[in-house]
N, C-alpha and C. Protein backbone atom coordinates (compact mmCIF):
# COMPACT_ATOMS: atom_id res chain seq x y z
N UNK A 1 32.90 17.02 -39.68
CA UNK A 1 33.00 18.07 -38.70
C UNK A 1 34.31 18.78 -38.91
N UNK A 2 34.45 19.73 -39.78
CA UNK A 2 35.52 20.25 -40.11
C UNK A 2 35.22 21.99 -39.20
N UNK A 3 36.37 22.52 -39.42
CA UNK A 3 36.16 24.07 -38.35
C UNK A 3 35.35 25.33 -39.48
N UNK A 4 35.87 25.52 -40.34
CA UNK A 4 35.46 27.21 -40.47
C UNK A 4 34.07 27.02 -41.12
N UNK A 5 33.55 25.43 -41.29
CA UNK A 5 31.89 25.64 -41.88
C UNK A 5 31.18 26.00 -40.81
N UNK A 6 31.44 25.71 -40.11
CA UNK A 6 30.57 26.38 -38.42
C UNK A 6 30.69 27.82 -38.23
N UNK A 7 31.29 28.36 -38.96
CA UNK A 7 30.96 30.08 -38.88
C UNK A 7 30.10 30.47 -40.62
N UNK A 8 29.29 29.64 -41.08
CA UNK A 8 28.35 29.93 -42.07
C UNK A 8 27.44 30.43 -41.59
N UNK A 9 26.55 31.28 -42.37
CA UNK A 9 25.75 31.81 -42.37
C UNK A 9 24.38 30.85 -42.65
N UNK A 10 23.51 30.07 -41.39
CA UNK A 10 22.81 29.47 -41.71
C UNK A 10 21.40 29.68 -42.52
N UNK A 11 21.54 30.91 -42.97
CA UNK A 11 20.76 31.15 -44.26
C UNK A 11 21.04 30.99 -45.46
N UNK A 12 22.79 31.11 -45.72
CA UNK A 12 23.05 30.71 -46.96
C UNK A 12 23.07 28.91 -47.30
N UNK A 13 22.42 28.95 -48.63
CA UNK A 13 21.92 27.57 -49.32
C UNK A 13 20.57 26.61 -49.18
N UNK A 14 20.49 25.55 -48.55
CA UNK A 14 19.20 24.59 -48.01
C UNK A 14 18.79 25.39 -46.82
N UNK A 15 17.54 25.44 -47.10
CA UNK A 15 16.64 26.07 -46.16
C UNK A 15 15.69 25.00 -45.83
N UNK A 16 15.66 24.36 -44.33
CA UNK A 16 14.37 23.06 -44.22
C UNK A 16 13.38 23.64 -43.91
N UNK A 17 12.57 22.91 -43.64
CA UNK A 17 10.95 23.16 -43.29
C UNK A 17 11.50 23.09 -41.36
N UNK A 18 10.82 24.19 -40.94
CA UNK A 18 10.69 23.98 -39.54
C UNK A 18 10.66 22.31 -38.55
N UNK A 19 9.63 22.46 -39.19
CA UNK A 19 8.87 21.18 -38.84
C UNK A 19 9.96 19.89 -39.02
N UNK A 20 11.32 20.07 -40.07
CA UNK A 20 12.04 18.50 -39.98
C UNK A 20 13.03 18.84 -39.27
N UNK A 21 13.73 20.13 -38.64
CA UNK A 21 14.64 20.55 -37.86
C UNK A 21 14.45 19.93 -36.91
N UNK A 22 15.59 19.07 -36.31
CA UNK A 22 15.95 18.58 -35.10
C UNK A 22 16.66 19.34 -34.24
N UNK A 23 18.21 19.27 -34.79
CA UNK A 23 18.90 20.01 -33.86
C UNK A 23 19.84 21.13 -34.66
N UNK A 24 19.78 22.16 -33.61
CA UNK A 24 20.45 23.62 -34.25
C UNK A 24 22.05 23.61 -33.72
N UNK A 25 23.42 23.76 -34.36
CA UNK A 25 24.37 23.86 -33.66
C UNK A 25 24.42 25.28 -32.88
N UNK A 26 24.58 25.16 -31.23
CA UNK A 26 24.58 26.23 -30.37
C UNK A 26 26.00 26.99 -30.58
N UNK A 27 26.25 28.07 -30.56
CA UNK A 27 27.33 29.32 -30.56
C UNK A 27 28.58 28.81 -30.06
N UNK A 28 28.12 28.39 -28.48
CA UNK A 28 29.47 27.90 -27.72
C UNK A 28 29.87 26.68 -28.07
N UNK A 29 29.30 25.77 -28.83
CA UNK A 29 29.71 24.18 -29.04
C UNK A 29 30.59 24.50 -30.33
N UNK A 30 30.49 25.60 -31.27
CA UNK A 30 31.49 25.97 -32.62
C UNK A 30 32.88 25.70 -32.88
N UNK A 31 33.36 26.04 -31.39
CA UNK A 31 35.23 26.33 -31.22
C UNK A 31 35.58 24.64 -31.01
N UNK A 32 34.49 24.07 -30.32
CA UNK A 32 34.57 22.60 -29.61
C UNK A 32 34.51 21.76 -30.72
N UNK A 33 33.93 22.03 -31.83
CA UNK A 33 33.64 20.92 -32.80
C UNK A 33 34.61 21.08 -33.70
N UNK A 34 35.89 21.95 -33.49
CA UNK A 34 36.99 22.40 -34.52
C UNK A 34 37.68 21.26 -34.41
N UNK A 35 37.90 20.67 -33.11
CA UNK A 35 38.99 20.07 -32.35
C UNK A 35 38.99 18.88 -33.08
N UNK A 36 39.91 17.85 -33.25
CA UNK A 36 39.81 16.85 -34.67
C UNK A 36 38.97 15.59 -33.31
N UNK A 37 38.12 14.92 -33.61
CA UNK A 37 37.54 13.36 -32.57
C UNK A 37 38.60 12.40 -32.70
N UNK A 38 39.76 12.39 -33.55
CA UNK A 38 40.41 11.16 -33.41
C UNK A 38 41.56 11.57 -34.21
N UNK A 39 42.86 10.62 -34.83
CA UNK A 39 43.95 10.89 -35.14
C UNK A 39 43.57 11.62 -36.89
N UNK A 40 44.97 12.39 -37.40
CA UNK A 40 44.69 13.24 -38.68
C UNK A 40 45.20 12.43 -39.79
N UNK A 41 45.25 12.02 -40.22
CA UNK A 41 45.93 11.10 -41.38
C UNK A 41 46.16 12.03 -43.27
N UNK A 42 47.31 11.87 -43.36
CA UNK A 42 47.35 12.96 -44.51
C UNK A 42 47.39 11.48 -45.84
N UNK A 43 48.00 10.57 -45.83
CA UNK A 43 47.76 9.31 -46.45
C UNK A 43 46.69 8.50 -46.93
N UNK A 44 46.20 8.54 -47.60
CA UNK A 44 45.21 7.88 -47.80
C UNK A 44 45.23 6.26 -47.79
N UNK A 45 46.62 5.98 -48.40
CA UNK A 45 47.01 4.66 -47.81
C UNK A 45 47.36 4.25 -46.71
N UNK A 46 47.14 4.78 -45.95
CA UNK A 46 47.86 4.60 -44.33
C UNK A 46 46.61 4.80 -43.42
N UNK A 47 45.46 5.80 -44.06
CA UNK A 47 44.15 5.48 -43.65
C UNK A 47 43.19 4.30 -43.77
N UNK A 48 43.21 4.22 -44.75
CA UNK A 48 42.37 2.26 -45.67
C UNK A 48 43.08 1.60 -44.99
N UNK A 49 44.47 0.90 -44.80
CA UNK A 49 45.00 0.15 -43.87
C UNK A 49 44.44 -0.28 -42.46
N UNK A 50 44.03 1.22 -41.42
CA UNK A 50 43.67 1.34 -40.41
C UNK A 50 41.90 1.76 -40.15
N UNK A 51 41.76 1.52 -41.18
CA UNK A 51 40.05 1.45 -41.18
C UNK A 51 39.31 0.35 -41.30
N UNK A 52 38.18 0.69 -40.12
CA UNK A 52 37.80 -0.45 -39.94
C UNK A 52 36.14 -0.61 -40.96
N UNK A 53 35.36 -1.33 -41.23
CA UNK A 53 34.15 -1.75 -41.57
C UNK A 53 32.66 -1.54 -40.68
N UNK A 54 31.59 -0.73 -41.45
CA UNK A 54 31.66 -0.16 -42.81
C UNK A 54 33.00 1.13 -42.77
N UNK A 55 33.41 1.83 -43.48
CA UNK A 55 33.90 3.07 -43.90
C UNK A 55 32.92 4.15 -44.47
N UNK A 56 32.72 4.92 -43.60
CA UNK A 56 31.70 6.13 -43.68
C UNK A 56 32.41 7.20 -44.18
N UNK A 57 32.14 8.04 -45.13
CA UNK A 57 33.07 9.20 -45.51
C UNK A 57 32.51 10.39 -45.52
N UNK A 58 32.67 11.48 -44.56
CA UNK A 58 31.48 12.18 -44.20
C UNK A 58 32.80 13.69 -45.14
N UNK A 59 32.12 14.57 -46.20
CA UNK A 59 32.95 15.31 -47.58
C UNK A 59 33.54 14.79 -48.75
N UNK A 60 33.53 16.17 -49.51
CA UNK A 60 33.24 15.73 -51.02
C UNK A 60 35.02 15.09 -50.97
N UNK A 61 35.92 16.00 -50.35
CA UNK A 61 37.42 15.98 -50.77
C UNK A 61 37.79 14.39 -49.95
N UNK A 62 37.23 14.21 -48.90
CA UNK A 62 37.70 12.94 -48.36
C UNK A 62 36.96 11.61 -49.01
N UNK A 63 35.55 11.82 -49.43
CA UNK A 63 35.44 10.64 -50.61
C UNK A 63 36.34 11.19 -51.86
N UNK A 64 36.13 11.95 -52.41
CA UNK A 64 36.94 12.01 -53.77
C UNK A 64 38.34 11.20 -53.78
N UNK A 65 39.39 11.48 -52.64
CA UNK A 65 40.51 10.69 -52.08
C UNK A 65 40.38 9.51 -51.69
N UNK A 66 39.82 8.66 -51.12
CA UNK A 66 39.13 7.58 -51.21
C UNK A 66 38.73 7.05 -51.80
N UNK A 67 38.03 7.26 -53.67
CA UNK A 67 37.48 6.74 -54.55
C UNK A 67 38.63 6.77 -55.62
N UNK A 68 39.66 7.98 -55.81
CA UNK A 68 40.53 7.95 -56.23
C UNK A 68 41.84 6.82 -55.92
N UNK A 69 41.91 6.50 -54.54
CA UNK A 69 42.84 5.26 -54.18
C UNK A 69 42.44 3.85 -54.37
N UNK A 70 41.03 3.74 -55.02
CA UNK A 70 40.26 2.74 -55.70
C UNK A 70 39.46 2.52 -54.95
N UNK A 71 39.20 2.67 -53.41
CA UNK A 71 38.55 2.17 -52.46
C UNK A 71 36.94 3.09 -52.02
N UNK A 72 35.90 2.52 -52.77
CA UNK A 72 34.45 2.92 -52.37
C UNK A 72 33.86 3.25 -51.42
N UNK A 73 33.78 3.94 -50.29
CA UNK A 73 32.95 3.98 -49.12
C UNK A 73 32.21 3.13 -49.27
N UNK A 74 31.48 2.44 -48.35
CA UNK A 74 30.48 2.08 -47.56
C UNK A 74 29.18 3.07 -47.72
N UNK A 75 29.81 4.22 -47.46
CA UNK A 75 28.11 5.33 -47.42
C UNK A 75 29.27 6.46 -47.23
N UNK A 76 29.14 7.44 -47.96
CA UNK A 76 29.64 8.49 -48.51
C UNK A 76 28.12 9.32 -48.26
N UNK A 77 28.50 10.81 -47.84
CA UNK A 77 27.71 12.45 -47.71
C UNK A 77 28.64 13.49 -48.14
N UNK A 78 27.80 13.78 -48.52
CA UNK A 78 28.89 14.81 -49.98
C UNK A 78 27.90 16.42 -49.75
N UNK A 79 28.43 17.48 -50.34
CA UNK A 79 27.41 18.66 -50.32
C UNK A 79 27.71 19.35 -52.09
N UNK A 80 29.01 18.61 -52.51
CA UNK A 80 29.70 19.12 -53.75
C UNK A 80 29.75 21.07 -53.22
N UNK A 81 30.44 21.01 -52.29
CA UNK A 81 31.45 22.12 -51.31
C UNK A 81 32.52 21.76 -50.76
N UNK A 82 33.33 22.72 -50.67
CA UNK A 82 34.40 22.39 -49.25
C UNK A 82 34.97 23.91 -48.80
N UNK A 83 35.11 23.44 -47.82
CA UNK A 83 35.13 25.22 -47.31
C UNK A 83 34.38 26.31 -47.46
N UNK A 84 33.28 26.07 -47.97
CA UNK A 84 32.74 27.06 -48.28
C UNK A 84 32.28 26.97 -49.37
N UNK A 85 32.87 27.00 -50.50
CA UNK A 85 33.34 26.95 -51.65
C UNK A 85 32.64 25.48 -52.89
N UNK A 86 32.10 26.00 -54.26
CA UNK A 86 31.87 25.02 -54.90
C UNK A 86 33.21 23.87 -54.70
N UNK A 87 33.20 22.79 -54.93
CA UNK A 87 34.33 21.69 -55.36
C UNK A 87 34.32 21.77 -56.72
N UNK A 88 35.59 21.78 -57.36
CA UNK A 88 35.88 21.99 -58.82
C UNK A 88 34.64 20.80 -59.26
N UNK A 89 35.00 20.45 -60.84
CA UNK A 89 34.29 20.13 -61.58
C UNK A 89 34.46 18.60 -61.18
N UNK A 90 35.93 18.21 -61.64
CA UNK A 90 36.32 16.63 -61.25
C UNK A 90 35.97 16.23 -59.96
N UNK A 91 35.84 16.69 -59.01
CA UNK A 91 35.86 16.03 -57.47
C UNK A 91 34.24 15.96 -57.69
N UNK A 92 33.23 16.99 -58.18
CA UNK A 92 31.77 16.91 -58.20
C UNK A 92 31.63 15.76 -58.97
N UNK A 93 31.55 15.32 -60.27
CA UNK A 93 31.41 14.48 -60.50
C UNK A 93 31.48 13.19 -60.35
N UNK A 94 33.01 12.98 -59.61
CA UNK A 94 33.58 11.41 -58.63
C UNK A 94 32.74 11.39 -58.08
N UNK A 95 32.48 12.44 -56.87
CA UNK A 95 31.62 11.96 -55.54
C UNK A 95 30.14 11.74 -56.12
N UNK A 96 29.79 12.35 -57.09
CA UNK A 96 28.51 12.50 -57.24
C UNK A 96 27.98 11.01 -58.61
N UNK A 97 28.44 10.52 -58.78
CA UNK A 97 28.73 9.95 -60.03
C UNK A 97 27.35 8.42 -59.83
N UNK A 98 27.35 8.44 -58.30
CA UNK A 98 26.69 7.11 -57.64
C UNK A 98 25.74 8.14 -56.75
N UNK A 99 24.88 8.38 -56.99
CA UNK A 99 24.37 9.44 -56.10
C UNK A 99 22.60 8.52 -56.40
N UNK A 100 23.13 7.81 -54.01
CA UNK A 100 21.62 7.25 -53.98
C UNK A 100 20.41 7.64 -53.46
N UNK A 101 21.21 8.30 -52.39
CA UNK A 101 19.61 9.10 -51.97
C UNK A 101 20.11 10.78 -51.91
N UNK A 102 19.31 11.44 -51.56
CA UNK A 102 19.63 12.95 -51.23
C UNK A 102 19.03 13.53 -49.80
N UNK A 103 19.41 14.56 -49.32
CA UNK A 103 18.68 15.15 -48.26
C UNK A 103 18.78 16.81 -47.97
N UNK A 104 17.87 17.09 -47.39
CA UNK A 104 18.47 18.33 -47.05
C UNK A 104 18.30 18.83 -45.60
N UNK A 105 19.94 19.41 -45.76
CA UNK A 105 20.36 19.51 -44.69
C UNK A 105 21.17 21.10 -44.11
N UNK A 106 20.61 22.09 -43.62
CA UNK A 106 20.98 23.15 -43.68
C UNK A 106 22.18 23.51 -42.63
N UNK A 107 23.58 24.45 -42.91
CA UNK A 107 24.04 24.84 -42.29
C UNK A 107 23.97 24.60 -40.82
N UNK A 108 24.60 24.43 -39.86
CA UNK A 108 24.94 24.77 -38.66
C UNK A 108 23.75 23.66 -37.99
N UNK A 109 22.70 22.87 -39.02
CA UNK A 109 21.65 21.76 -38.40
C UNK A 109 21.66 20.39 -38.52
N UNK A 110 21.13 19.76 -37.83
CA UNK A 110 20.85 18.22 -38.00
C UNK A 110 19.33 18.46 -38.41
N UNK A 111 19.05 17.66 -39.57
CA UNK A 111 17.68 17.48 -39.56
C UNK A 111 16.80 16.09 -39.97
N UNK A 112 15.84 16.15 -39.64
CA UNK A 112 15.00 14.64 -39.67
C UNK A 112 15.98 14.21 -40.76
N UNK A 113 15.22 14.74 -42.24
CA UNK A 113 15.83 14.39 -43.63
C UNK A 113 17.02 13.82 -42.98
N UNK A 114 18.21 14.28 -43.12
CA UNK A 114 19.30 14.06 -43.58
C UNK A 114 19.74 12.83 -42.10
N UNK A 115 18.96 12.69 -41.28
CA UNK A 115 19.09 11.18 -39.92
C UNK A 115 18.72 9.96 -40.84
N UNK A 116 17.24 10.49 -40.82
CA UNK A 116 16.47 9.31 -41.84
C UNK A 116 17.54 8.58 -43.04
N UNK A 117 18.49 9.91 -43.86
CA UNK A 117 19.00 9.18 -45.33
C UNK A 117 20.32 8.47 -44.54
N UNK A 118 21.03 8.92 -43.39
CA UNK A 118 22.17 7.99 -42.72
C UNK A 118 21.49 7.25 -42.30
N UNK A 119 20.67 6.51 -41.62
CA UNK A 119 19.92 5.39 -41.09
C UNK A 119 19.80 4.55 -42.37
N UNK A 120 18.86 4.98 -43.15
CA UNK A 120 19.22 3.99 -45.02
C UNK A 120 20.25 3.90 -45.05
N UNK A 121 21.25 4.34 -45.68
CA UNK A 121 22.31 4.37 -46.17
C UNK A 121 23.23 3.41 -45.11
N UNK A 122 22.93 3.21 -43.96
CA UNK A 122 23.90 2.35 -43.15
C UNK A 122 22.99 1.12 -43.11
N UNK A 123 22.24 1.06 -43.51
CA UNK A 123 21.43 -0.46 -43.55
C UNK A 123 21.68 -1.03 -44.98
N UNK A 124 22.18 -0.55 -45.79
CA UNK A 124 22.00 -1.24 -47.43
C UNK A 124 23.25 -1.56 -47.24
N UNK A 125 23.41 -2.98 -47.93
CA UNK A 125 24.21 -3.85 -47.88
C UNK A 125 25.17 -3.54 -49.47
N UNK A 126 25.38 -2.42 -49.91
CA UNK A 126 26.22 -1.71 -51.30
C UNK A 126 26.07 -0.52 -51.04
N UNK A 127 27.07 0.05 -51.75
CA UNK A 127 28.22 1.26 -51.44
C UNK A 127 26.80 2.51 -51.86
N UNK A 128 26.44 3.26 -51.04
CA UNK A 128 25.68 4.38 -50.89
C UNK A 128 26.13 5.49 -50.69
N UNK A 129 25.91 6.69 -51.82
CA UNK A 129 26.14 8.47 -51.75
C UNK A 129 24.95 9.05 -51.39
N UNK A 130 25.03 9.82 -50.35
CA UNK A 130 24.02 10.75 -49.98
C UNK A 130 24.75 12.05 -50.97
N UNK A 131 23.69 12.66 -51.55
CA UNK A 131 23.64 14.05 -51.63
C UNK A 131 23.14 14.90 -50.57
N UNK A 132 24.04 15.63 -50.20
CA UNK A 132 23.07 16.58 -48.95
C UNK A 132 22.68 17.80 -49.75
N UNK A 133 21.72 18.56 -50.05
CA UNK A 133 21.64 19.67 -50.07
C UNK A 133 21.34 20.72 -49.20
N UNK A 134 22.35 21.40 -48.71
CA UNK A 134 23.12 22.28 -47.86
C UNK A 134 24.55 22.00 -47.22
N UNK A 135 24.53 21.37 -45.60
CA UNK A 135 26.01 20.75 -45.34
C UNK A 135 25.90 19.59 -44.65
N UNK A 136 26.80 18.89 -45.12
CA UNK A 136 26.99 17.75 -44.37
C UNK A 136 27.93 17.23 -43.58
N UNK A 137 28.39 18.56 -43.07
CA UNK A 137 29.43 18.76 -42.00
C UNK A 137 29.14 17.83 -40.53
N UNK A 138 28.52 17.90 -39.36
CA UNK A 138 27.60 18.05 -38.66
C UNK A 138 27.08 16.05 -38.56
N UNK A 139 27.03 15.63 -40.08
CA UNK A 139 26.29 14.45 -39.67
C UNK A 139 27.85 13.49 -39.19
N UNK A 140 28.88 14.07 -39.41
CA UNK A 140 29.04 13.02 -38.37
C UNK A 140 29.60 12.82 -36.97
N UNK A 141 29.11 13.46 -36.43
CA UNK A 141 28.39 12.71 -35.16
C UNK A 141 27.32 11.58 -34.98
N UNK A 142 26.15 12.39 -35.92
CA UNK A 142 25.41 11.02 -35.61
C UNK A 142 25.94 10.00 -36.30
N UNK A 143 26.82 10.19 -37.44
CA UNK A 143 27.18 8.89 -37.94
C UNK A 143 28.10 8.00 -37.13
N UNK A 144 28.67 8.54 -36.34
CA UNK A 144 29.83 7.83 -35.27
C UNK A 144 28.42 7.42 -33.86
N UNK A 145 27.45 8.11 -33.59
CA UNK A 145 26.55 7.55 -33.27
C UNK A 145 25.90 6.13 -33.51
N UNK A 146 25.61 6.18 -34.34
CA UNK A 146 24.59 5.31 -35.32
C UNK A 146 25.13 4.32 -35.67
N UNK A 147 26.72 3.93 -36.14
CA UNK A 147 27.60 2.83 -37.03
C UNK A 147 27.68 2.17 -35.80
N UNK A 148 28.07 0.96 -36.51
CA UNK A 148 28.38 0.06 -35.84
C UNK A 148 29.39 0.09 -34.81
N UNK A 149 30.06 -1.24 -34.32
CA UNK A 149 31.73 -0.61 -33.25
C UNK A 149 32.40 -1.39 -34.36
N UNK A 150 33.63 -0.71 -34.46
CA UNK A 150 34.68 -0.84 -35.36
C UNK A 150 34.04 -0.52 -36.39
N UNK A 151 33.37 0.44 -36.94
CA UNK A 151 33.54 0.95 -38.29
C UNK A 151 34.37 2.20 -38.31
N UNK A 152 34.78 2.86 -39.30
CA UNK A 152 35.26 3.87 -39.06
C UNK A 152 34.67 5.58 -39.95
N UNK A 153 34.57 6.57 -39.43
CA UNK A 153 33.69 7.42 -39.81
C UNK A 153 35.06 8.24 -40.53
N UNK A 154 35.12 8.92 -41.12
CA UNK A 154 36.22 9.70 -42.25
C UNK A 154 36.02 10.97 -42.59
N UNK A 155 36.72 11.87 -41.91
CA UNK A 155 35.74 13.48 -41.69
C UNK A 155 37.22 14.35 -42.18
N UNK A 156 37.02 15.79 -43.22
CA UNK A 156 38.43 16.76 -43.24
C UNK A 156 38.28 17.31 -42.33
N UNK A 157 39.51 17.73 -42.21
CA UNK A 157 40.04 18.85 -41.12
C UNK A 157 40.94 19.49 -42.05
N UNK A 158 40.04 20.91 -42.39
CA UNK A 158 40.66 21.98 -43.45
C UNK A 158 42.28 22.72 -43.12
N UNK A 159 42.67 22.16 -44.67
CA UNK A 159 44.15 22.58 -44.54
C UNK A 159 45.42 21.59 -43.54
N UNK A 160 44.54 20.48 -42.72
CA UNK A 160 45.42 19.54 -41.93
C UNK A 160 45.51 17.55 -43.12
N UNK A 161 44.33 17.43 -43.23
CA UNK A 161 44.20 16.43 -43.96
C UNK A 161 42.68 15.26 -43.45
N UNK A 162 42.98 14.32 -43.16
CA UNK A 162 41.59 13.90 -42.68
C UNK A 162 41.53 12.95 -41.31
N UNK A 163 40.56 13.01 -41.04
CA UNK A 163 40.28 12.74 -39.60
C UNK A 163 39.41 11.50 -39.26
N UNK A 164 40.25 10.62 -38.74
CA UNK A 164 39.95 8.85 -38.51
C UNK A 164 39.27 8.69 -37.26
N UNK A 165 37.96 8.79 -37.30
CA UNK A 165 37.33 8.35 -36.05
C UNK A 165 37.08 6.58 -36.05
N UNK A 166 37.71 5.76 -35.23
CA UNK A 166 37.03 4.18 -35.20
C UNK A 166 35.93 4.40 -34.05
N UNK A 167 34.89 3.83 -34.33
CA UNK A 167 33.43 3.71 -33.97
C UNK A 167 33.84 2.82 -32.68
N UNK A 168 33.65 3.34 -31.18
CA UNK A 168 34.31 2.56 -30.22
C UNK A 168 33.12 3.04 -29.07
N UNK A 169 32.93 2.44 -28.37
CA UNK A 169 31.95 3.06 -26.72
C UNK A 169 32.53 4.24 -26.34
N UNK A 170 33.75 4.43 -26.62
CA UNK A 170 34.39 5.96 -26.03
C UNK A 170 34.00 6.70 -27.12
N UNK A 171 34.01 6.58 -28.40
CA UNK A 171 33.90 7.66 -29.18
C UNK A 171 32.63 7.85 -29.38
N UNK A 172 31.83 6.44 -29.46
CA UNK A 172 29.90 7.06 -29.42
C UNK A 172 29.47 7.82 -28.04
N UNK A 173 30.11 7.38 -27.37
CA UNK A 173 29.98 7.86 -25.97
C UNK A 173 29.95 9.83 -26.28
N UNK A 174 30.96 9.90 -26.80
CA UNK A 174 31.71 11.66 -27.04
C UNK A 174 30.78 11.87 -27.84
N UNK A 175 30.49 11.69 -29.38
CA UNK A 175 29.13 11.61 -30.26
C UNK A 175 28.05 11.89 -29.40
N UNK A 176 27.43 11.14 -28.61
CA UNK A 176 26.30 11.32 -27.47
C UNK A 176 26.13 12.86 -26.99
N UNK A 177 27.59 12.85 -26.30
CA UNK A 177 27.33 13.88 -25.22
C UNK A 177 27.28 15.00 -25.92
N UNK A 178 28.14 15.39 -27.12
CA UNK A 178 28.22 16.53 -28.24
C UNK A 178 26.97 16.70 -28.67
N UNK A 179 26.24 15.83 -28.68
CA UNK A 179 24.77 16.21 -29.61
C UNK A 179 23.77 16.21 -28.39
N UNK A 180 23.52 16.11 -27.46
CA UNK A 180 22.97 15.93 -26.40
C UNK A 180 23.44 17.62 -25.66
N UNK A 181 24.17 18.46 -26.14
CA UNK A 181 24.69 19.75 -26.20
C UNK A 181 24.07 20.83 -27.00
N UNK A 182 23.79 19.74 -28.55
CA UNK A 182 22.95 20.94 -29.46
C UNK A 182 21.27 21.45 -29.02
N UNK A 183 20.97 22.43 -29.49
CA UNK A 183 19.57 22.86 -29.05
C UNK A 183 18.45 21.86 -30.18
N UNK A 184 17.34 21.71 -29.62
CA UNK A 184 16.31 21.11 -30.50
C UNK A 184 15.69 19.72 -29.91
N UNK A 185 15.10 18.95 -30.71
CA UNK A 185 14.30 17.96 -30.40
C UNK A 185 15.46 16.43 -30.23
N UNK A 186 16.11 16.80 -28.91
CA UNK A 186 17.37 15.57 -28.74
C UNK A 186 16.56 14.24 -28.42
N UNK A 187 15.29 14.46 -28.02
CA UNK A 187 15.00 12.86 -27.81
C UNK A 187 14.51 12.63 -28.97
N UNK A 188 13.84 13.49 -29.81
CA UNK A 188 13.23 12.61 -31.33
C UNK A 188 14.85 12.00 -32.12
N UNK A 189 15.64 12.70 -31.96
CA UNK A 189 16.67 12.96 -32.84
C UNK A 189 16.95 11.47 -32.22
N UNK A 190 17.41 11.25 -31.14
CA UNK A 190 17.69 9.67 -30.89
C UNK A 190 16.95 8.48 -31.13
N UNK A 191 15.76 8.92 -30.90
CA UNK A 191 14.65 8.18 -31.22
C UNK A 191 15.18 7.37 -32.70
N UNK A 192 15.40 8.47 -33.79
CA UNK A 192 15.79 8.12 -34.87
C UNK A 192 16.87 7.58 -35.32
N UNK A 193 17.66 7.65 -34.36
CA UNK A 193 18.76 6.87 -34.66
C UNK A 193 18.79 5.34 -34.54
N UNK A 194 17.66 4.87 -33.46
CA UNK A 194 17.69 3.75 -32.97
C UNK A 194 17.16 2.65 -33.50
């Protein structure tokens, strides 16, 4: 959940099928989802220290930093973007290098696809890359949803560094109410989480 992908144009890139769209991010929830869910950490060693199990890494630049300090996610979602923008050549390849399932997942949405591949991906007991095709901004929420307590979810915050959510009743709690905000099918969408 980083800020300026929420002013994309949800036509540019993955386009889903009606039919797997869950939830649409609403206009006024945009400015709200800028705001960082937990402390900013520019260290990557000072993050791994204070992270707890699994380690979810929701972007290409915050796994790439993470795989680079030797340490594997748990379940890594990647879009091979950031900001907007392709990710050079080296960061595509790191993140993409283990690439177990894929989904697609369009701009500014949550969709079936891309619930369904975090639901896998947090049940396999070895280190899992989602490919999203479109963004995978957005999933985490449900991933701070969905994880366990004390895992920790690993999200950028463009131009600040990255953003340490630990998986706690207060923070699924906030997860809840944020997505329980977006427009679309909120009880299937939980349904699926469960």
């Amino acid at each position: 959940m980083t800020g300026d992908e929420y002013d994309s144009d949800p036509t540019d890139g993955a386009v889903s099928d009606p039919a797997d769209q869950l939830l649409v991010l609403p206009e006024e929830l945009r400015s709200e989802l800028k705001e960082p869910m937990g402390p900013i950490e520019t260290d990557v060693e000072s993050l791994l220290e204070a992270a707890g199990e699994p380690l979810i890494a929701v972007g290409d630049v915050v796994t790439y930093h993470l795989l680079e300090a030797g340490h594997e996610p748990d379940l890594a979602l990647v879009d091979e973007r950031t900001e907007r923008e392709a990710v050079d050549e080296e960061i595509r390849e790191t993140v993409t290098a283990r690439t177990n399932l894929e989904a697609v997942n369009p701009p500014a949405e949550i969709t079936e696809d891309v619930v369904w591949a975090l639901c896998e991906g947090l049940e396999r007991l070895e280190p899992t890359t989602i490919v999203v095709d479109g963004e995978e901004d957005l999933v985490a929420l449900p991933a701070i949803v969905a994880a366990p307590d004390g895992a920790s979810v690993v999200y950028g915050q463009p131009g600040e560094g990255m953003v340490h959510v630990r998986v706690t009743e207060e923070t699924r709690t906030r997860g809840r109410e944020l997505l329980e905000r977006f427009e679309g099918d909120i009880e299937r969408f939980f349904q699926l989480l469960e």
